[in-house]
Protein backbone atom coordinates (compact mmCIF):
# COMPACT_ATOMS: atom_id res chain seq x y z
CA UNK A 1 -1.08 -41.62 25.93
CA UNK A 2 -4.15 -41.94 28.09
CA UNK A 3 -7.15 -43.56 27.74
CA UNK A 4 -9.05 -40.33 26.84
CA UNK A 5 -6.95 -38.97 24.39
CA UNK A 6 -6.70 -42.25 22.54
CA UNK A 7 -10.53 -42.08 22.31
CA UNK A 8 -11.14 -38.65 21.81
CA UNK A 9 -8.34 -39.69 18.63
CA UNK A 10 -10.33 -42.52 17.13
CA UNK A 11 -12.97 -40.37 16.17
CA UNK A 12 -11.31 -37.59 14.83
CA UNK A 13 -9.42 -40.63 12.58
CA UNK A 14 -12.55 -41.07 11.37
CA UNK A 15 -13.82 -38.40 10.56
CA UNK A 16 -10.88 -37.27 8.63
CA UNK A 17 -10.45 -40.45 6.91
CA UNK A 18 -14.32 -39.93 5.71
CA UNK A 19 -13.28 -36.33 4.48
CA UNK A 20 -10.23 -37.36 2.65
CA UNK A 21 -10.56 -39.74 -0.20
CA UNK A 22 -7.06 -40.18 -1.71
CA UNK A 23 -3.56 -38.67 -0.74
CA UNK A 24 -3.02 -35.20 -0.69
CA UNK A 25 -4.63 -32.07 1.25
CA UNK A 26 -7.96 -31.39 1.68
CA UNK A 27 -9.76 -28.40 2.53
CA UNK A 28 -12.96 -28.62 4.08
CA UNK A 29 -15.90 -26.48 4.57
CA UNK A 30 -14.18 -24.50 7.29
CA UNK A 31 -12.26 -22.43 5.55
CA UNK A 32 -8.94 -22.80 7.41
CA UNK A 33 -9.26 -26.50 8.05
CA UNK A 34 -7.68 -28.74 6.16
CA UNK A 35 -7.17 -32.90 6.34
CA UNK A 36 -3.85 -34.83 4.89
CA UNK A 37 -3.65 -38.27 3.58
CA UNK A 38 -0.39 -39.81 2.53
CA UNK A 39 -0.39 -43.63 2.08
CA UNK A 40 3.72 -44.25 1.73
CA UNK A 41 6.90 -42.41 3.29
CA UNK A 42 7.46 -39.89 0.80
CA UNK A 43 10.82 -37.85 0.20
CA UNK A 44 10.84 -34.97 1.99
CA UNK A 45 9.08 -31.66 0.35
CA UNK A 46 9.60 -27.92 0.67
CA UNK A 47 7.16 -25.69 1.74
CA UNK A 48 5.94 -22.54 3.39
CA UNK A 49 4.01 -23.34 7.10
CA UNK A 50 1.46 -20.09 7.57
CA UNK A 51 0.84 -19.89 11.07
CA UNK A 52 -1.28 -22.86 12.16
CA UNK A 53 -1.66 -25.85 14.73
CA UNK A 54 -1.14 -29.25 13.31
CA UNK A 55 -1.79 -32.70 14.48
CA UNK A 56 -1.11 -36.05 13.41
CA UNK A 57 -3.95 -38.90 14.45
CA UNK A 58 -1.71 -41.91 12.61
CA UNK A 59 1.81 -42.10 11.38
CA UNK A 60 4.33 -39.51 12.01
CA UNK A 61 5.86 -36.14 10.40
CA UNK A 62 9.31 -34.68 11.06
CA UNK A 63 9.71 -30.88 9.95
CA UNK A 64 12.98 -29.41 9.69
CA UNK A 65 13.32 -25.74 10.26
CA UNK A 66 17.14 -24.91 8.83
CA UNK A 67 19.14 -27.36 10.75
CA UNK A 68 16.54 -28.21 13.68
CA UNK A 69 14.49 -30.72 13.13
CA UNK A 70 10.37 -31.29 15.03
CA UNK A 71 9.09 -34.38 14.86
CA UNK A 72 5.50 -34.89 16.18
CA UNK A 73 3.05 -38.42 16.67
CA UNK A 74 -0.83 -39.05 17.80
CA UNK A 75 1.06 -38.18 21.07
CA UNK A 76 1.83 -34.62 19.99
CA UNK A 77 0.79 -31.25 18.44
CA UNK A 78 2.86 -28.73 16.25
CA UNK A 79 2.22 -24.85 16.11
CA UNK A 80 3.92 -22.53 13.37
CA UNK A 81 3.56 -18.67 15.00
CA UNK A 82 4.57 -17.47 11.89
CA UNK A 83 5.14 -17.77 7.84
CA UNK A 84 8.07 -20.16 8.22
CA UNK A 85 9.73 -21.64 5.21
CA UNK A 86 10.28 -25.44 5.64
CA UNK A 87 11.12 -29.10 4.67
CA UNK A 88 8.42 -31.81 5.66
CA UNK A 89 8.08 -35.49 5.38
CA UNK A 90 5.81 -37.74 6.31
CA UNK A 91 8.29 -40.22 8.31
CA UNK A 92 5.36 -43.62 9.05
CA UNK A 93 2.57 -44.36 6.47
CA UNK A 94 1.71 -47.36 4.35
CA UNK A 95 -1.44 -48.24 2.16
CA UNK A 96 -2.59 -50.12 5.18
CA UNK A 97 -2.29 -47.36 7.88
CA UNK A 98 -1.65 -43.76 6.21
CA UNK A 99 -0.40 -40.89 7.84
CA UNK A 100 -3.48 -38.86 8.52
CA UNK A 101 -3.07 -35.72 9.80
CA UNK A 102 -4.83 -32.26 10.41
CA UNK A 103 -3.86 -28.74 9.92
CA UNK A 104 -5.75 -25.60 11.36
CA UNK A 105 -4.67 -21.78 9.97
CA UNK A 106 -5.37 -18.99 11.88
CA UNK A 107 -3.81 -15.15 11.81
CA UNK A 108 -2.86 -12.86 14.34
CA UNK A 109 -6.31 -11.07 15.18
CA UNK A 110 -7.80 -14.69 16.24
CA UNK A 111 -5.04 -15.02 18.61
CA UNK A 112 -5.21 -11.08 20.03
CA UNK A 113 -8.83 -11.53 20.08
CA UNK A 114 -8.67 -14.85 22.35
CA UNK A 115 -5.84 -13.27 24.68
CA UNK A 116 -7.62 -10.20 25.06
CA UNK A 117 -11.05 -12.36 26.36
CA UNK A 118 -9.11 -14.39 28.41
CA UNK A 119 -7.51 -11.56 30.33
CA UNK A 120 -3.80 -11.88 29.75
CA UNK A 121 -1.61 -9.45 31.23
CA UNK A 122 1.25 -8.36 28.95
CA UNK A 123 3.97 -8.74 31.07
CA UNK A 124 5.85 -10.62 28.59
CA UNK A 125 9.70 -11.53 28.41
CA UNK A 126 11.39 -9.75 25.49
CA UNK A 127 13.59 -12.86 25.22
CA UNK A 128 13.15 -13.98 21.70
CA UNK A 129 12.17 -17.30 21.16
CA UNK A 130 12.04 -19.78 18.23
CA UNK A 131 8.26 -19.58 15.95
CA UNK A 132 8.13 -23.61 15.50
CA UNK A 133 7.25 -25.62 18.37
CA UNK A 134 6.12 -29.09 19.14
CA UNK A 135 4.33 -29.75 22.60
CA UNK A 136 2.44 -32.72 24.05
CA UNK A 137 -0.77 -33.55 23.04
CA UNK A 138 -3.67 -32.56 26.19
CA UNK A 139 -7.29 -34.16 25.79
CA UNK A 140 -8.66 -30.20 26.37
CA UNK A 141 -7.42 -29.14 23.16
CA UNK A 142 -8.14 -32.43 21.43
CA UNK A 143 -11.92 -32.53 22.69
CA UNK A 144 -12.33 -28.44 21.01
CA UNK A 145 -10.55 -29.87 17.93
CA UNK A 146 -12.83 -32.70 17.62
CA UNK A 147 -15.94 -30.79 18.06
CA UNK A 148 -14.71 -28.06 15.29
CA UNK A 149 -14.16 -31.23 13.02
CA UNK A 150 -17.93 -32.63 14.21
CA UNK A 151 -19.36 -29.45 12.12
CA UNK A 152 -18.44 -30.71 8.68
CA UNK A 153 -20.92 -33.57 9.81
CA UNK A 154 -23.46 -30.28 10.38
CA UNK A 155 -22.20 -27.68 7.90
CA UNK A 156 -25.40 -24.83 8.34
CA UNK A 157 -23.82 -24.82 12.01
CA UNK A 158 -20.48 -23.83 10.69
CA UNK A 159 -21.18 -20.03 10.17
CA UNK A 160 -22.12 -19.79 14.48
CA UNK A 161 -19.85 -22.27 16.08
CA UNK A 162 -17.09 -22.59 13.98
CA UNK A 163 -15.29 -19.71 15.34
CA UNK A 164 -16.19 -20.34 18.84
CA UNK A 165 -14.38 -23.68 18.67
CA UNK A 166 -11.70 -22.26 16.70
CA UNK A 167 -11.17 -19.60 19.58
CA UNK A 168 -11.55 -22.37 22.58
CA UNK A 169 -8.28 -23.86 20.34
CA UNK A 170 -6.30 -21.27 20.54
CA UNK A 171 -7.40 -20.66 24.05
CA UNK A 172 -5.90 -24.53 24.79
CA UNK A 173 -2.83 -23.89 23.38
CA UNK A 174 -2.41 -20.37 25.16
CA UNK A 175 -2.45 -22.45 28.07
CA UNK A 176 -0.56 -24.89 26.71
CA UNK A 177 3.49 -25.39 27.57
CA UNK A 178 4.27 -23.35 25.06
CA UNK A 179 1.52 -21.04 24.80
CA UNK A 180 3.38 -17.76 25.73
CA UNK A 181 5.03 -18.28 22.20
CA UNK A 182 1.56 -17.66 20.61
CA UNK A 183 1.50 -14.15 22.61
CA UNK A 184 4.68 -12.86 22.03
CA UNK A 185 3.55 -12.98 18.32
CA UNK A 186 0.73 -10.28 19.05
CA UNK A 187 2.30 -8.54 21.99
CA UNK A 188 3.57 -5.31 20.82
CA UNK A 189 6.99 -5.07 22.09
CA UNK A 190 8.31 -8.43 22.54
CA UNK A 191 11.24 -9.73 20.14
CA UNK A 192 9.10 -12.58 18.35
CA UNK A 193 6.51 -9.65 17.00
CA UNK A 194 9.07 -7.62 15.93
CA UNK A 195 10.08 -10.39 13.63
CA UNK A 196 6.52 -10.95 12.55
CA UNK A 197 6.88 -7.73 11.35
CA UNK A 198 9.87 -7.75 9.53
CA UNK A 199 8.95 -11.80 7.78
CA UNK A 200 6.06 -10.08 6.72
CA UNK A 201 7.84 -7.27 4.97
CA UNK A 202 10.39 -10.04 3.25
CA UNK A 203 7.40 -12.29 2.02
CA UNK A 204 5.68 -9.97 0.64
CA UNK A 205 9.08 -8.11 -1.01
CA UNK A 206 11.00 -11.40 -1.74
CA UNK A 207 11.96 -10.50 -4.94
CA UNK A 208 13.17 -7.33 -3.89
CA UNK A 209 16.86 -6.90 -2.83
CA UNK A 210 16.99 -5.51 1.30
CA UNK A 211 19.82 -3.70 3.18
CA UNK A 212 19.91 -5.67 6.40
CA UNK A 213 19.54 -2.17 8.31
CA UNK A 214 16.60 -1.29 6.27
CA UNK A 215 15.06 -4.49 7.83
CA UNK A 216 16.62 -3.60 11.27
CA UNK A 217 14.53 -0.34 10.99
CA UNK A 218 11.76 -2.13 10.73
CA UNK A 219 12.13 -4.07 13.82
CA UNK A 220 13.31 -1.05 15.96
CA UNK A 221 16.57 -2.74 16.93
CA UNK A 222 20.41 -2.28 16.03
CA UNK A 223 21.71 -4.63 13.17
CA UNK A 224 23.34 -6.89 15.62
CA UNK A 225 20.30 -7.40 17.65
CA UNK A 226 18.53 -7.56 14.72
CA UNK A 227 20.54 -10.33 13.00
CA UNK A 228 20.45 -12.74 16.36
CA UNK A 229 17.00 -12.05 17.27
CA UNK A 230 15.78 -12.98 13.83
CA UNK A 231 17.84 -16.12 13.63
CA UNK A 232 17.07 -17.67 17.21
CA UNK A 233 13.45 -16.89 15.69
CA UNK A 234 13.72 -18.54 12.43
CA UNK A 235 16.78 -20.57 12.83
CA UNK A 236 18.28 -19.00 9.99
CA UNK A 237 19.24 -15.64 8.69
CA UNK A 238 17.16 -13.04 7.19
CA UNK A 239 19.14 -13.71 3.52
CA UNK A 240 18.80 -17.01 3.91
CA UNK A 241 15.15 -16.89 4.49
CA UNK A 242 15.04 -14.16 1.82
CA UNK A 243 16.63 -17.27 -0.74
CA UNK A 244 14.26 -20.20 0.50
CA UNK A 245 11.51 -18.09 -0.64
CA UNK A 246 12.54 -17.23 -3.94
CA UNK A 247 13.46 -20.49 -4.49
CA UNK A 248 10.49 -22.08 -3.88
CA UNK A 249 8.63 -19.77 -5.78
CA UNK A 250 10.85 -20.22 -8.93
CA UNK A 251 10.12 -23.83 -8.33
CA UNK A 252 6.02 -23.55 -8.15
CA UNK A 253 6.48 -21.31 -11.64
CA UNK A 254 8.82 -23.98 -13.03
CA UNK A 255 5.73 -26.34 -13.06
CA UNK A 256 2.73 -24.38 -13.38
CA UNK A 257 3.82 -22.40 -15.98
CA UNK A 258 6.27 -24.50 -17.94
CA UNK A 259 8.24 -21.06 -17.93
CA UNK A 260 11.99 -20.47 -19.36
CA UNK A 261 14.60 -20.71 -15.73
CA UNK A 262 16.24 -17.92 -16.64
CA UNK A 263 13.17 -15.64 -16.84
CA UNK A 264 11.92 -17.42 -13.50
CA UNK A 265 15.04 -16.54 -12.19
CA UNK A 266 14.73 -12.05 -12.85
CA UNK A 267 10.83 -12.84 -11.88
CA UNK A 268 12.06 -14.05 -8.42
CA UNK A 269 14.77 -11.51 -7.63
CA UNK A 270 17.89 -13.21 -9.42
CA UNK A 271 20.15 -10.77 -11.18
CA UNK A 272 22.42 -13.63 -12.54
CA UNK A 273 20.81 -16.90 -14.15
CA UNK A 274 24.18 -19.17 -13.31
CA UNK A 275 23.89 -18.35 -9.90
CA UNK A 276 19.73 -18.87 -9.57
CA UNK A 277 20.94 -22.23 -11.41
CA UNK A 278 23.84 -23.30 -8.39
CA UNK A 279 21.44 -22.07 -5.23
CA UNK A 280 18.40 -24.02 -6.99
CA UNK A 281 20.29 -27.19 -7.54
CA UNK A 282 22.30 -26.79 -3.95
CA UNK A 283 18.48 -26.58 -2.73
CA UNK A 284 15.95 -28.97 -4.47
CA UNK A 285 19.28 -31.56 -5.70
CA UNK A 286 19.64 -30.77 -9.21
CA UNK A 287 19.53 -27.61 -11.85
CA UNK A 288 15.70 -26.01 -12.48
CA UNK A 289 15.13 -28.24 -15.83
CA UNK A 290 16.79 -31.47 -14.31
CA UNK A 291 14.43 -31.01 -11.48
CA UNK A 292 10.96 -30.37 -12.85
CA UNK A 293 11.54 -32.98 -16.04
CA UNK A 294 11.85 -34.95 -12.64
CA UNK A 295 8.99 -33.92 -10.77
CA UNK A 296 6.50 -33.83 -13.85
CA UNK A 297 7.49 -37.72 -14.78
């Protein structure tokens, strides 16, 4: 790591350690910023990524994405293209040094509007590609992130340069290794937007049951093409994706509204309880009330 991206590092550690009191995640006043504390290796946790840009400025973080694992350090930045359901753990913390890390959300028009200002052509592969990727850190990207985390020092100028900075960050990692990820999402077309499409259609249906060609209408293709585009995309199938999400969301009912599993289980798109009771325990380790009696103690 060089000199200037070790600096450029120090004071973005501070600045997020003086915005984070305690574990956990904390917004900020920029609405898609947000800073992480965690002060011991925790196990790992399920979750949904949005698309966003994440950095870690001490400790580390693997994220596995079905089988495939990304694991990303101070010497490296992850980018989610898309609504991507995950398992995260922080990997190196301790009271003494926590993981501190940073996340930045941002949707498809922010990136369209930042390609179409810089001039991109779209001659663009149709070669699908996968929606998670890690790439090394580059002190341009860290020196835009560092001013946009400056402003919470200067909130009135928030409104005005907040989404300047936020575009010159998308504009780094555009240019970045792995930037022509970030366009196929917006480039209407290419493989990896087609998917957008269609994981947009499945979050916001999840509970609903899908004929795979009704989703391979969506994305224009043939059911074959569909299935293998979507999985070198997601690493996983589009049931499979389908389940994660329903699962998770019977788990986030489970403890916020101390609701009956097998009414959690027809709320989420179950049709039979014993089976909503064998996927959730093959996914989270034990049956629904095993799990949250263990997660509320």
């Amino acid at each position: 790591m060089s000199d200037r991206i070790e600096k450029l590092q120090n004071e973005l550690f501070q600045i997020i350690e003086r915005y984070s009191e305690g574990d956990g995640v904390h917004p900020t006043a920029i609405p898609s910023l947000f800073f992480i504390r965690v002060s011991n290796v925790d196990v790992p946790r399920h979750g949904v990524y949005k698309p966003s840009l994440c950095m870690v400025v001490q400790g580390a973080k693997e994220v596995w994405l079905a089988q495939e694992r990304f694991r990303y350090s101070p010497a490296d930045y992850l980018v989610a293209s898309v609504h991507l359901p995950v398992l995260a753990q922080v990997t190196e913390a301790t009271p003494d040094a926590p993981y501190l890390g940073f996340k930045l959300e941002f949707t498809p028009s922010q990136i369209v509007d930042t390609i179409h200002e810089a001039g991109y052509g779209e001659g663009l592969s149709g070669t699908p590609e996968r929606a998670m990727f890690v790439s090394r850190m580059e002190s341009s990207l860290l020196d835009a992130v560092l001013r946009l985390a400056r402003l919470l020092d200067r909130p009135k100028d928030i409104p005005v340069l907040a989404p300047l900075f936020m575009k010159e960050i998308l504009y780094r990692v555009l240019e970045g290794e792995n930037g022509h990820v970030l366009k196929q999402v917006v480039m209407e077309g290419s493989s990896l937007h087609q998917m957008k499409e269609v994981i947009e259609h499945i979050i916001k249906y999840y509970a609903r049951s899908f004929r795979i060609e009704e989703l391979a209408e969506i994305a224009n293709m043939s059911v074959s093409s569909f299935h293998r585009h979507f999985k070198e995309v997601t690493a996983m199938s589009p049931i499979q994706f389908q389940k994660q999400l329903r699962l998770q969301e019977a788990r986030r009912l489970l403890l916020t509204e101390s609701a009956d599993a097998t009414d959690v289980a027809f709320r989420v798109g179950y049709e039979s309880p014993s089976q909503f009771s064998r996927e959730y325990a093959r996914m989270f380790g034990s049956p629904p009330r095993q799990d949250i009696k263990r997660l509320k103690a």
